[in-house]
PDB file of N, CA and C in Angstrom:
ATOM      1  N   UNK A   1     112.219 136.888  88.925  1.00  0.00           N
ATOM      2  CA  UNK A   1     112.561 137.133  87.530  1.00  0.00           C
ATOM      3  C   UNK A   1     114.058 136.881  87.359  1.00  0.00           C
ATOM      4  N   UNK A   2     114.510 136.088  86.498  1.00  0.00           N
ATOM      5  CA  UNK A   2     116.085 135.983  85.850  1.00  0.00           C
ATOM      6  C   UNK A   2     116.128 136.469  85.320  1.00  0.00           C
ATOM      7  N   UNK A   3     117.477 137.503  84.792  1.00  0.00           N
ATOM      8  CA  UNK A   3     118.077 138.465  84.096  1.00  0.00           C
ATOM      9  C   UNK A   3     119.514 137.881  83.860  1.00  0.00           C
ATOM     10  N   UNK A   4     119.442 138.457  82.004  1.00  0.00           N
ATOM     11  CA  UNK A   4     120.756 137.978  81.587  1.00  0.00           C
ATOM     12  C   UNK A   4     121.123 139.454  80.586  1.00  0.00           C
ATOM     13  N   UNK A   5     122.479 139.250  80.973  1.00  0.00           N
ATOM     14  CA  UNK A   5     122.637 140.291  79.205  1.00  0.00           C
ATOM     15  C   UNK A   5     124.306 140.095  79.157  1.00  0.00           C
ATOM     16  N   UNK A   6     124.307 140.632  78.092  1.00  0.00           N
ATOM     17  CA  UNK A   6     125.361 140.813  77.139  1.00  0.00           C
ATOM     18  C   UNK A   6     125.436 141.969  76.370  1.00  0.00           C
ATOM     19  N   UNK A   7     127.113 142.069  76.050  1.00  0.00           N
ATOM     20  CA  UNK A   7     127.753 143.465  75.913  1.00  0.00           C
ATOM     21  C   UNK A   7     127.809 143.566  74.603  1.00  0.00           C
ATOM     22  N   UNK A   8     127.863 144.225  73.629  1.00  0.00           N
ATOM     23  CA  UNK A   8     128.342 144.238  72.276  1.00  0.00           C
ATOM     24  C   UNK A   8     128.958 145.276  72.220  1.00  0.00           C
ATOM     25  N   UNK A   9     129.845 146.139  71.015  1.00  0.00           N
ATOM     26  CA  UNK A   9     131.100 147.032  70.834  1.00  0.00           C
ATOM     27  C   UNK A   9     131.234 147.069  69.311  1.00  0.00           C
ATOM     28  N   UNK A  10     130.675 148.544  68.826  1.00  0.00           N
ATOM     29  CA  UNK A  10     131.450 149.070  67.533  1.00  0.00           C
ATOM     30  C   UNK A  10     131.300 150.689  67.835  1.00  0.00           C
ATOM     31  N   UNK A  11     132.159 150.549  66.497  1.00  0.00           N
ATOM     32  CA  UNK A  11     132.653 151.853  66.631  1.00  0.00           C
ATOM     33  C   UNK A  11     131.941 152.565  65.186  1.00  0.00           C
ATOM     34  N   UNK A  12     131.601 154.079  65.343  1.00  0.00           N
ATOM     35  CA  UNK A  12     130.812 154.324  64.241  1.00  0.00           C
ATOM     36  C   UNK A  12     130.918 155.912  64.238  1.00  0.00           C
ATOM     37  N   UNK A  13     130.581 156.554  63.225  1.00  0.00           N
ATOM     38  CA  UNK A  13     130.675 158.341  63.413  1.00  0.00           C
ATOM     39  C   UNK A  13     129.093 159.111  63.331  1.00  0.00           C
ATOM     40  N   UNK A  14     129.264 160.047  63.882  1.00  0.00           N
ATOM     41  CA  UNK A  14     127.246 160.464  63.539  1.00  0.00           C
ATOM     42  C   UNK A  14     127.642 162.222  63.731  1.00  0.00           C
ATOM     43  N   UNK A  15     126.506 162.723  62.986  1.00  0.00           N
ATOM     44  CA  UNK A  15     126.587 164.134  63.503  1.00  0.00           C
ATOM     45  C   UNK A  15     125.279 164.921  63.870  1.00  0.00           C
ATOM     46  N   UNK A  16     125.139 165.513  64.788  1.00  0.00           N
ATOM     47  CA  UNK A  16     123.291 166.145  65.004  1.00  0.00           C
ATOM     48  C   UNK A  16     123.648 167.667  64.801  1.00  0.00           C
ATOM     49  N   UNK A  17     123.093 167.845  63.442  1.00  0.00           N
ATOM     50  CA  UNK A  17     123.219 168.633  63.080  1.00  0.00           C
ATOM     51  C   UNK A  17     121.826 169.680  63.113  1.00  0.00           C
ATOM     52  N   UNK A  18     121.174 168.884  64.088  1.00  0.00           N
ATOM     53  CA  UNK A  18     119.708 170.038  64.404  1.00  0.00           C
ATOM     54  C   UNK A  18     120.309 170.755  65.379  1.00  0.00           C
ATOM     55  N   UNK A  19     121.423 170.666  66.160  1.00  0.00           N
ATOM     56  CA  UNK A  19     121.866 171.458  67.276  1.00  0.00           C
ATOM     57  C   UNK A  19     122.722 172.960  67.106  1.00  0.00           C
ATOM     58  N   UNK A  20     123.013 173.552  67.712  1.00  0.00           N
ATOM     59  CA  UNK A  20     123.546 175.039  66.809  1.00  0.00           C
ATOM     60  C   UNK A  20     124.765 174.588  66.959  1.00  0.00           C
ATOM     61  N   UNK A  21     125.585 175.165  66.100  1.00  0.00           N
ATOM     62  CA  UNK A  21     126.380 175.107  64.786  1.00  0.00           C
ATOM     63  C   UNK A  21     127.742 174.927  65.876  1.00  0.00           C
ATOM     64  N   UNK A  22     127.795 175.802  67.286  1.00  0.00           N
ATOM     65  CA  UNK A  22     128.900 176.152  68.324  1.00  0.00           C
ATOM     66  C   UNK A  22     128.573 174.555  68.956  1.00  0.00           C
ATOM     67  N   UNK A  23     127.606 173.717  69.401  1.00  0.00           N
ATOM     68  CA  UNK A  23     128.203 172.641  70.033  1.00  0.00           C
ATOM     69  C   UNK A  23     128.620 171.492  69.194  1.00  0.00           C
ATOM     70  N   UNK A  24     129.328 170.774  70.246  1.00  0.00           N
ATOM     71  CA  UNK A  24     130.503 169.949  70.056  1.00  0.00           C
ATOM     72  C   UNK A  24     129.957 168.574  68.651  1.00  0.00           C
ATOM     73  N   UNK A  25     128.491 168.405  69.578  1.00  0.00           N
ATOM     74  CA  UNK A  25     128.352 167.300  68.666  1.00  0.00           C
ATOM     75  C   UNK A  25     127.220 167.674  67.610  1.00  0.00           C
ATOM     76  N   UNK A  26     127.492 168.742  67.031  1.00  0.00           N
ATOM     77  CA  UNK A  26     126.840 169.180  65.749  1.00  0.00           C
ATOM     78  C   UNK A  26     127.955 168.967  64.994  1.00  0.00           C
ATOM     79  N   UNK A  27     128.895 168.951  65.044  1.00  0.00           N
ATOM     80  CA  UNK A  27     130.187 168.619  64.561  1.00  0.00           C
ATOM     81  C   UNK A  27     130.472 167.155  64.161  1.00  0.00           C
ATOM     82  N   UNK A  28     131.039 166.714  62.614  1.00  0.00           N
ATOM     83  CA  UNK A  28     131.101 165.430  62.796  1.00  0.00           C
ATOM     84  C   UNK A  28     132.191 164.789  63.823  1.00  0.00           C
ATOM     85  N   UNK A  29     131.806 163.428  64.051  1.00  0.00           N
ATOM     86  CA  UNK A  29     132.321 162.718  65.843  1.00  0.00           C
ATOM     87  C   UNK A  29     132.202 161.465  65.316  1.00  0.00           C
ATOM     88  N   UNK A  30     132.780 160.740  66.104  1.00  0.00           N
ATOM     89  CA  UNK A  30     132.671 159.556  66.225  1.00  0.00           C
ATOM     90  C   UNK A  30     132.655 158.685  67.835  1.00  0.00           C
ATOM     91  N   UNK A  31     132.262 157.362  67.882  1.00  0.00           N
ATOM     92  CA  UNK A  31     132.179 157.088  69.410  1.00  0.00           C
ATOM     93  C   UNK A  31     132.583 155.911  69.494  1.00  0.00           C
ATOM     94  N   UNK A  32     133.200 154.700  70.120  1.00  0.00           N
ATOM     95  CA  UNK A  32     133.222 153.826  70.281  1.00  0.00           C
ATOM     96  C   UNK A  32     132.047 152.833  71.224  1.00  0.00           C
ATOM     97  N   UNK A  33     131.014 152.908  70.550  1.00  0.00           N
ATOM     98  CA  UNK A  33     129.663 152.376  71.152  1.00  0.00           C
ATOM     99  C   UNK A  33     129.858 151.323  71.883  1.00  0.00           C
ATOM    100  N   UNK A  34     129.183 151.133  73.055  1.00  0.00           N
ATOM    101  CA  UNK A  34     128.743 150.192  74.062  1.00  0.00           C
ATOM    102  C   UNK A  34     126.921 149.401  73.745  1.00  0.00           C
ATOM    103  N   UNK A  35     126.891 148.618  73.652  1.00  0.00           N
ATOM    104  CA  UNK A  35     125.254 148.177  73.264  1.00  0.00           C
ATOM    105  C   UNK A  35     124.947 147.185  74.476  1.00  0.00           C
ATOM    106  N   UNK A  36     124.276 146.995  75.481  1.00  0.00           N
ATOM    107  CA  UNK A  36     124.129 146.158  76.698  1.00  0.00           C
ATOM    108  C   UNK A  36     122.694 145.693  76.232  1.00  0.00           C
ATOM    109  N   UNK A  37     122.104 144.375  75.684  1.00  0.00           N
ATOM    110  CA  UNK A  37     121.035 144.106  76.225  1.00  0.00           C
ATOM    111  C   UNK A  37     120.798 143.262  76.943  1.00  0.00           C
ATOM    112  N   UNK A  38     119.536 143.366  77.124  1.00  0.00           N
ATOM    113  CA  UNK A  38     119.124 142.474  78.640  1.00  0.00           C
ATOM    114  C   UNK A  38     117.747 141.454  78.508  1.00  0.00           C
ATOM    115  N   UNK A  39     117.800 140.459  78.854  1.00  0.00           N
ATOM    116  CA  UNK A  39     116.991 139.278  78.407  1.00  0.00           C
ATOM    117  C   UNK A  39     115.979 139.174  80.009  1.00  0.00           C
ATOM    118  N   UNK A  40     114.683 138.820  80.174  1.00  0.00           N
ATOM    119  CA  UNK A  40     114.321 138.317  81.465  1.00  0.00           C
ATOM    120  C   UNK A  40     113.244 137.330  81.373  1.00  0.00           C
ATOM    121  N   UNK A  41     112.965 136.409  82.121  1.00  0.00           N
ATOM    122  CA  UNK A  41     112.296 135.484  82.287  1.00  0.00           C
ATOM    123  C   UNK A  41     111.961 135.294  83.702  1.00  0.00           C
ATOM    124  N   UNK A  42     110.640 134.689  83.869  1.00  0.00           N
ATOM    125  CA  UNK A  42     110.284 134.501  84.631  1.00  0.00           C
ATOM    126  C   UNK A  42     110.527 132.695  85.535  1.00  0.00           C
ATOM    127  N   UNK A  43     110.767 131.617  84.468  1.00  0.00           N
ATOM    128  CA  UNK A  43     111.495 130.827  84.235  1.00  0.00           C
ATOM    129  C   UNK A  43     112.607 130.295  83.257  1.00  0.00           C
ATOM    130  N   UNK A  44     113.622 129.197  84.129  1.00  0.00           N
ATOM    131  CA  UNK A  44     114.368 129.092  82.753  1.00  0.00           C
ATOM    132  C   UNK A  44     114.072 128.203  81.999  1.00  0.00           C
ATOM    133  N   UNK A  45     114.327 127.779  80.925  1.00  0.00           N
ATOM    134  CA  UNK A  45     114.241 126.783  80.248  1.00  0.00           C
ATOM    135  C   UNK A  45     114.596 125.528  80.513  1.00  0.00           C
ATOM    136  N   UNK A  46     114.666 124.458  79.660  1.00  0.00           N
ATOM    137  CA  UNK A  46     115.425 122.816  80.114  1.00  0.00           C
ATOM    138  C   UNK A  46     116.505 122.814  80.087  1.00  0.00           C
ATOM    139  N   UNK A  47     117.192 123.888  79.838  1.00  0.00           N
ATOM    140  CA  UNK A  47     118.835 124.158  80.085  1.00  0.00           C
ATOM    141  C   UNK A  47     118.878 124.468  81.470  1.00  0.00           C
ATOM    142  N   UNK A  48     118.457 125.632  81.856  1.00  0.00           N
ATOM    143  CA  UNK A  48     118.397 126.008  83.052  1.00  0.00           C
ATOM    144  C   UNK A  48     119.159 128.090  83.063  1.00  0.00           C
ATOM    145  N   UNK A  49     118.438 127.842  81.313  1.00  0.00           N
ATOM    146  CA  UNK A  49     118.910 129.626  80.979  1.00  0.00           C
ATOM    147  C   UNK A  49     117.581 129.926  80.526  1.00  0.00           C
ATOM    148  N   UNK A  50     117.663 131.452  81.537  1.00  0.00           N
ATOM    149  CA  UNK A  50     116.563 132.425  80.052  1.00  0.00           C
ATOM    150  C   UNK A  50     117.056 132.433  78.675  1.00  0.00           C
ATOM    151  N   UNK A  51     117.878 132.291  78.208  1.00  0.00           N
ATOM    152  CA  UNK A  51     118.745 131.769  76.759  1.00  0.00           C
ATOM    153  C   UNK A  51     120.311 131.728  76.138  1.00  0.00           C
ATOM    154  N   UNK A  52     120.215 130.837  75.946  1.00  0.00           N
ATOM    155  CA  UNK A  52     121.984 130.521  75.774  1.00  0.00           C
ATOM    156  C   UNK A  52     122.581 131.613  74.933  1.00  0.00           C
ATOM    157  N   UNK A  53     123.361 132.415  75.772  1.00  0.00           N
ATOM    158  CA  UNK A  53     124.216 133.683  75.042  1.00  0.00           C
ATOM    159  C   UNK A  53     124.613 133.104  73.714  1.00  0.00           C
ATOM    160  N   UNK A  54     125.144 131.949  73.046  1.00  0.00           N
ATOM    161  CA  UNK A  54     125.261 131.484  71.716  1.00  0.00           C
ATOM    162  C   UNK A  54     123.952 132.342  70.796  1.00  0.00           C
ATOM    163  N   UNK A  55     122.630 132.172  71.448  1.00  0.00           N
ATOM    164  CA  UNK A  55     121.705 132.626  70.939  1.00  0.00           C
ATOM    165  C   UNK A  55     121.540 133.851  70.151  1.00  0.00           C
ATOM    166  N   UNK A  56     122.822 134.826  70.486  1.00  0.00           N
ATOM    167  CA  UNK A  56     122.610 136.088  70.652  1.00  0.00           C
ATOM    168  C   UNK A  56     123.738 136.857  69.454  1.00  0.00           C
ATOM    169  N   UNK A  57     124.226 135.737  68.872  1.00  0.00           N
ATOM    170  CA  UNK A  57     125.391 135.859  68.047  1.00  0.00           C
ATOM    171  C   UNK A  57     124.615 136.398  66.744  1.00  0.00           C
ATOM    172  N   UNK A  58     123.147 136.500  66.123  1.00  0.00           N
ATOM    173  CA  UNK A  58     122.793 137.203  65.494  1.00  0.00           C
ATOM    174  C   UNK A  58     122.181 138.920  65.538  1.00  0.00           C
ATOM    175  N   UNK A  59     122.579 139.047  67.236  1.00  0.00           N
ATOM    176  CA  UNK A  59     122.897 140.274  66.835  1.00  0.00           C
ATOM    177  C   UNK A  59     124.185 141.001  67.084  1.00  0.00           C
ATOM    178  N   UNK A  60     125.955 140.522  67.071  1.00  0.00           N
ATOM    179  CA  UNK A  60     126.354 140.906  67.165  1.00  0.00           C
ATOM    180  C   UNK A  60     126.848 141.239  65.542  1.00  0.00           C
ATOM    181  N   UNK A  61     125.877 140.048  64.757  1.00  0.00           N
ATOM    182  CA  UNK A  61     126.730 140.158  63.243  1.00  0.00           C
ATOM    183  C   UNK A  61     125.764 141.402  62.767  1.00  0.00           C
ATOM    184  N   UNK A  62     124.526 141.583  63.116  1.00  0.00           N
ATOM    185  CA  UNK A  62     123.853 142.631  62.937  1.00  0.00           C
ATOM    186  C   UNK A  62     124.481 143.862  62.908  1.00  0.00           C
ATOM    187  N   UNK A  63     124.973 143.846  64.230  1.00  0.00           N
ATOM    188  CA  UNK A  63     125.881 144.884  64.052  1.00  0.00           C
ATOM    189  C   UNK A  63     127.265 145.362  63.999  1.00  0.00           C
ATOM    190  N   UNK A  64     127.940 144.235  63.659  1.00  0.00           N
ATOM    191  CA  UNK A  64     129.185 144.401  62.836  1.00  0.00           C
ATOM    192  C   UNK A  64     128.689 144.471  61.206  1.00  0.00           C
ATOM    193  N   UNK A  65     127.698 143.904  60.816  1.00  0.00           N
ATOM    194  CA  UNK A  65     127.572 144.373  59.521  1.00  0.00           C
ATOM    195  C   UNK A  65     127.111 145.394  59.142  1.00  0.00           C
ATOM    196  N   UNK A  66     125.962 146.206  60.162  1.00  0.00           N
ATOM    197  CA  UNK A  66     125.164 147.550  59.547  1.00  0.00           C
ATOM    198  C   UNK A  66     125.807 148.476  60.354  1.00  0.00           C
ATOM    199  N   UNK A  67     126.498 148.882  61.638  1.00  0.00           N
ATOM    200  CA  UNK A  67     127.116 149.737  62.486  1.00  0.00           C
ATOM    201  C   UNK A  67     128.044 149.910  61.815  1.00  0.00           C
ATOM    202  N   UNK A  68     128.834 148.677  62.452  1.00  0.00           N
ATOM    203  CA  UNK A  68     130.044 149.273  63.009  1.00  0.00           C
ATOM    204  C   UNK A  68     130.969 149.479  62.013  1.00  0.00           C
ATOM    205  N   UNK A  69     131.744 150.848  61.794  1.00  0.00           N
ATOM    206  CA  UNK A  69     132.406 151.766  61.334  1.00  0.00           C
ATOM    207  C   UNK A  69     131.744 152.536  60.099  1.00  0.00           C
ATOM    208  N   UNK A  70     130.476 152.521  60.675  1.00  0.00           N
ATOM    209  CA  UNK A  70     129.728 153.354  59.335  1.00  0.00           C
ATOM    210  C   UNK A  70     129.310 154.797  59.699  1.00  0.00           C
ATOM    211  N   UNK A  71     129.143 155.482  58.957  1.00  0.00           N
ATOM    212  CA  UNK A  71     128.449 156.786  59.399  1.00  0.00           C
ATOM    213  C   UNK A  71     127.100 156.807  59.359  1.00  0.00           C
ATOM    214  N   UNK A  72     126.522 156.711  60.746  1.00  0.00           N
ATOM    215  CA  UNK A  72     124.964 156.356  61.189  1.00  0.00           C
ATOM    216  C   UNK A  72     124.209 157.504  60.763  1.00  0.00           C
ATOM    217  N   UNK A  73     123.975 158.562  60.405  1.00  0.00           N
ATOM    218  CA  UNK A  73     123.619 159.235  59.756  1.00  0.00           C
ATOM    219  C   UNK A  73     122.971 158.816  58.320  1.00  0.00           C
ATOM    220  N   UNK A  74     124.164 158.196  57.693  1.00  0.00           N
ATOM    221  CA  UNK A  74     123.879 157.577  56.183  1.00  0.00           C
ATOM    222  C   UNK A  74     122.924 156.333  56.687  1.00  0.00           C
ATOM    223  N   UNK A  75     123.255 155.378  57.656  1.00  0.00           N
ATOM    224  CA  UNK A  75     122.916 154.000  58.267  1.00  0.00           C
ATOM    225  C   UNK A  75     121.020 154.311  58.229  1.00  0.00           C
ATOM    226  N   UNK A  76     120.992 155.327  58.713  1.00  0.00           N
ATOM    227  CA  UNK A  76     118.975 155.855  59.342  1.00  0.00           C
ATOM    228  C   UNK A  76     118.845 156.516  58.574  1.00  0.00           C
ATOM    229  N   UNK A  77     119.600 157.154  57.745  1.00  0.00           N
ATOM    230  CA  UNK A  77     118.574 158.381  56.482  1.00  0.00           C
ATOM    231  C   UNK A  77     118.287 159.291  57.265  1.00  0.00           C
ATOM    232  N   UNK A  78     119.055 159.766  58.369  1.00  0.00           N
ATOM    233  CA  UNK A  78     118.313 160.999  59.209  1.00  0.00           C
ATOM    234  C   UNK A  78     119.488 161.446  60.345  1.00  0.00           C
ATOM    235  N   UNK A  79     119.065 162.548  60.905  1.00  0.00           N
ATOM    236  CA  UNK A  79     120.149 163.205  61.754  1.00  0.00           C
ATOM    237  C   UNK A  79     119.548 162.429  63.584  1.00  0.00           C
ATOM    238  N   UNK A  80     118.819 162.302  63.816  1.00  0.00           N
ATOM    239  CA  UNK A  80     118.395 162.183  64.981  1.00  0.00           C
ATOM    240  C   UNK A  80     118.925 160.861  65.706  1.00  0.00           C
ATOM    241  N   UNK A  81     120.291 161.042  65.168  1.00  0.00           N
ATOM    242  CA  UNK A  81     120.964 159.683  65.392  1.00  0.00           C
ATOM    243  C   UNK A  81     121.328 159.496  66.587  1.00  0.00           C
ATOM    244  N   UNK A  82     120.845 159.497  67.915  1.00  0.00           N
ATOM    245  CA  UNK A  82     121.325 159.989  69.140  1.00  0.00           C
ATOM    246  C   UNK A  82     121.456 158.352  70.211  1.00  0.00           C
ATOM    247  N   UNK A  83     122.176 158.253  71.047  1.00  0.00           N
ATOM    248  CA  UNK A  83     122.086 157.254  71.999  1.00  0.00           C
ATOM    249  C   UNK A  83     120.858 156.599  72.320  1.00  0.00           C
ATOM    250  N   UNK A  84     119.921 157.685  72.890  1.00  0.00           N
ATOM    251  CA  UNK A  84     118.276 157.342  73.137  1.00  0.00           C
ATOM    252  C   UNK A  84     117.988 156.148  72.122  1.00  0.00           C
ATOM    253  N   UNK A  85     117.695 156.912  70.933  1.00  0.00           N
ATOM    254  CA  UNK A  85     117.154 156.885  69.386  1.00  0.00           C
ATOM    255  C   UNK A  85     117.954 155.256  69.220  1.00  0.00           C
ATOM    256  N   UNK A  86     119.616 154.730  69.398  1.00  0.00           N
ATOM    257  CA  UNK A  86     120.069 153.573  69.193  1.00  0.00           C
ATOM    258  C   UNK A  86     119.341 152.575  69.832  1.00  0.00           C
ATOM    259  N   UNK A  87     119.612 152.972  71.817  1.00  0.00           N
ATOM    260  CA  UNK A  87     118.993 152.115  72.267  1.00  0.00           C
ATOM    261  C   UNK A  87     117.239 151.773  72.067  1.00  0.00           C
ATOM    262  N   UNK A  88     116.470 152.549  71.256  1.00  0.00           N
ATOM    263  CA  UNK A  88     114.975 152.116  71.177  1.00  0.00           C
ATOM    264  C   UNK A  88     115.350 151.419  69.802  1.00  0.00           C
ATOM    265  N   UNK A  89     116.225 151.242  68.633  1.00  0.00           N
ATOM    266  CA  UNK A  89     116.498 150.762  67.234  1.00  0.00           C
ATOM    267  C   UNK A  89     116.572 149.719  67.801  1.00  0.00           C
ATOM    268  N   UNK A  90     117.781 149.255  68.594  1.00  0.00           N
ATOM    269  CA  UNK A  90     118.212 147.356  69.163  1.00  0.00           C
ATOM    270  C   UNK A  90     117.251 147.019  70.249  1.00  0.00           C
ATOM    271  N   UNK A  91     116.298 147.756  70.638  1.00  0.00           N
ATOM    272  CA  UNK A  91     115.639 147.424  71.415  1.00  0.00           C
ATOM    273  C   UNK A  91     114.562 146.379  70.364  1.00  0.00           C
ATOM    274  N   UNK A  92     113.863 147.212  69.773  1.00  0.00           N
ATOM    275  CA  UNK A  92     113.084 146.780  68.377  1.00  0.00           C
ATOM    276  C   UNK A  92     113.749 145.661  67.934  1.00  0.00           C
ATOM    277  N   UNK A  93     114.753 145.246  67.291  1.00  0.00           N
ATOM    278  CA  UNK A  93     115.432 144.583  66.947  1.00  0.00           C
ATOM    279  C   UNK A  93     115.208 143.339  67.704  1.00  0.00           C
ATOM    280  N   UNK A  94     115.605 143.468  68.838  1.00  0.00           N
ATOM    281  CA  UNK A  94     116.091 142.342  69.624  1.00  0.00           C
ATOM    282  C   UNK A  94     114.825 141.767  70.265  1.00  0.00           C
ATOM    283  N   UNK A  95     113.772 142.577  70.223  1.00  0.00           N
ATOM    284  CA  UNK A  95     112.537 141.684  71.009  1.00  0.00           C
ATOM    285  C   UNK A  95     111.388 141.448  69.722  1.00  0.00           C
ATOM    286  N   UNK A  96     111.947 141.729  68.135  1.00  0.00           N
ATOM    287  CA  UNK A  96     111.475 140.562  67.495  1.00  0.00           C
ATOM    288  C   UNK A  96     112.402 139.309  67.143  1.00  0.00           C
ATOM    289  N   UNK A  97     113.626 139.014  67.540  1.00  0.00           N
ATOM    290  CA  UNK A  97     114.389 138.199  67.493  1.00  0.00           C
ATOM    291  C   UNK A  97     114.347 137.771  69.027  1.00  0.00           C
ATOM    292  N   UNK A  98     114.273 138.264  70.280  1.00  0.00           N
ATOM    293  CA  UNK A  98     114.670 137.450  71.087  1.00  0.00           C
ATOM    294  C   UNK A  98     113.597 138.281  72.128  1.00  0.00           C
ATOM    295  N   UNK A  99     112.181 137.281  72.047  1.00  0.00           N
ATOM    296  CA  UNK A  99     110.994 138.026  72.534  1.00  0.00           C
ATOM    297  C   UNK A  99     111.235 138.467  74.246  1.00  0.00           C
ATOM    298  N   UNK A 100     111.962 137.576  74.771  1.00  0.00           N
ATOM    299  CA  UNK A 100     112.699 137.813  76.661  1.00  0.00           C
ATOM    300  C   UNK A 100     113.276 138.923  76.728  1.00  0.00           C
ATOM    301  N   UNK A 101     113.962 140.220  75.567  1.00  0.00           N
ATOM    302  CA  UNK A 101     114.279 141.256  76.045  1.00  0.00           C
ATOM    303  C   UNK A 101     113.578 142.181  76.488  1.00  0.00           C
ATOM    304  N   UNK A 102     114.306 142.562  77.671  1.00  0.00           N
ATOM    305  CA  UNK A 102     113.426 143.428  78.985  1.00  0.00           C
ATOM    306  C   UNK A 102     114.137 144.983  78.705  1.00  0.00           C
ATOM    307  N   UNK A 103     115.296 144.988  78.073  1.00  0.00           N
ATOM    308  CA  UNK A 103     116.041 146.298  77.899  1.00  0.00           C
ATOM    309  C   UNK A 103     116.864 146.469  76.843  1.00  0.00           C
ATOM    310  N   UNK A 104     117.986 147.341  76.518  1.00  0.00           N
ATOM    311  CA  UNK A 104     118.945 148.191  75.963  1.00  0.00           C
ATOM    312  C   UNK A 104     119.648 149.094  76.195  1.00  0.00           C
ATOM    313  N   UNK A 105     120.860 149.399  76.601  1.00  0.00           N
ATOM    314  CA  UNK A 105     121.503 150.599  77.195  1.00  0.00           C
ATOM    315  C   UNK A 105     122.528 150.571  75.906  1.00  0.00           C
ATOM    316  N   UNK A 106     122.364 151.763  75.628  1.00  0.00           N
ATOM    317  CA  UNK A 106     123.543 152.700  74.879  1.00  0.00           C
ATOM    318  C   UNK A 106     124.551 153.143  75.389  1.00  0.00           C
ATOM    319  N   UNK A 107     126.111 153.088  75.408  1.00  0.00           N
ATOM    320  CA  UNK A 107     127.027 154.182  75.890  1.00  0.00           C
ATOM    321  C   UNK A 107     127.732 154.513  74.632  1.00  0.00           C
ATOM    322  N   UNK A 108     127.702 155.646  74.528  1.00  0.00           N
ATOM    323  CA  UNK A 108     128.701 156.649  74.028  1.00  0.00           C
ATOM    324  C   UNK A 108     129.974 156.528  74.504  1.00  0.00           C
ATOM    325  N   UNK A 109     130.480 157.089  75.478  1.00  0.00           N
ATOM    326  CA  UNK A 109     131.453 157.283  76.529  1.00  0.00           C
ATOM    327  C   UNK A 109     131.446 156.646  77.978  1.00  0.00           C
ATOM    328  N   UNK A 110     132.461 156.234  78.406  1.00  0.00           N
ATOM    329  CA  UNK A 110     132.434 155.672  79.483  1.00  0.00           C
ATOM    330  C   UNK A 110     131.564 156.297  80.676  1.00  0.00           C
ATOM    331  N   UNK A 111     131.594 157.659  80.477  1.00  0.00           N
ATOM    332  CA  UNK A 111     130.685 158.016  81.575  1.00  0.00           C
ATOM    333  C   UNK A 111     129.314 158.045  80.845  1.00  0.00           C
ATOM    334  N   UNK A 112     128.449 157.406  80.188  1.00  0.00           N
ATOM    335  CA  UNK A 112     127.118 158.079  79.568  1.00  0.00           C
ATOM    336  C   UNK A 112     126.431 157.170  79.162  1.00  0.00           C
ATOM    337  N   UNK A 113     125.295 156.969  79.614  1.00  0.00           N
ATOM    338  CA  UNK A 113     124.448 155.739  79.164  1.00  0.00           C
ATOM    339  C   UNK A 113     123.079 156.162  79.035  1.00  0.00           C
ATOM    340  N   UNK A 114     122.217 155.340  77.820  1.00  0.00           N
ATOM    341  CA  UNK A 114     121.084 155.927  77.336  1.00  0.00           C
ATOM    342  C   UNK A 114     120.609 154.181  77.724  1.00  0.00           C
ATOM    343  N   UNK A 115     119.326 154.540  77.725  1.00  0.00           N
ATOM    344  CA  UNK A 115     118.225 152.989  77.942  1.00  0.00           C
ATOM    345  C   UNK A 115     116.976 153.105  77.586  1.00  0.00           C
ATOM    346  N   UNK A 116     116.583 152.288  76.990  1.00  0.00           N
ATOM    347  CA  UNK A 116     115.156 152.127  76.555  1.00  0.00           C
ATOM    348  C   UNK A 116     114.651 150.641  77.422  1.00  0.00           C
ATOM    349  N   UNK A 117     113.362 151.061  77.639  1.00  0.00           N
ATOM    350  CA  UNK A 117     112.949 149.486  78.783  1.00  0.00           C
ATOM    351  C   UNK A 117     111.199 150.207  78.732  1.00  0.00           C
ATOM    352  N   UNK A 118     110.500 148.938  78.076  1.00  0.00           N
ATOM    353  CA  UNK A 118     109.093 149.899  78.286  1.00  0.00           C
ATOM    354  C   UNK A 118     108.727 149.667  79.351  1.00  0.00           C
TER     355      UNK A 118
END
């Protein structure tokens, strides 16, 4: 199997406000998001790629236009705005646009990563 991915980066604010009132991120926050997805094939194409990263430039406008610097809260109509919850949104996203995705990892913070992969 070949594996490819690419990084994307915005920045956005959210608040989970189902959590009690004393932790941190019931509080409004903001994060400088990490978005990693991941493409796989079993062969490559007549290029000699599972798909030319050029390919992939519709979802970084995706999300420079609906993310990044918005309050994701307002973005989903809902509080359950969580890392998990992102990476299964671009997961969706990206494997009706780019049927070879095998994954999605979310980071919040440099130390913290969420993934969706069925």
């Amino acid at each position: 199997m070949f594996r490819i991915s690419k990084e994307f980066h915005f920045s956005a604010s959210h608040q989970l406000t189902s959590l009690p009132a004393d932790h941190q991120c019931a509080r409004l926050h903001g994060h400088n998001y990490v978005v990693v997805v991941e493409l796989a094939a079993k062969e490559l194409n007549e290029h000699g790629f599972v798909r030319d990263y050029h390919e992939l430039s519709p979802l970084k406008r995706y999300i420079d236009e609906s993310f990044d610097h918005r309050h994701l809260n307002d973005v989903f109509g809902h509080d359950r705005v969580t890392a998990e919850c992102l990476a299964r949104h671009f997961y969706d996203w990206c494997k009706t646009h780019l049927p070879e995705t095998a994954s999605v990892k979310v980071s919040e913070t440099p130390k913290t990563w969420a993934e969706y992969r069925p």
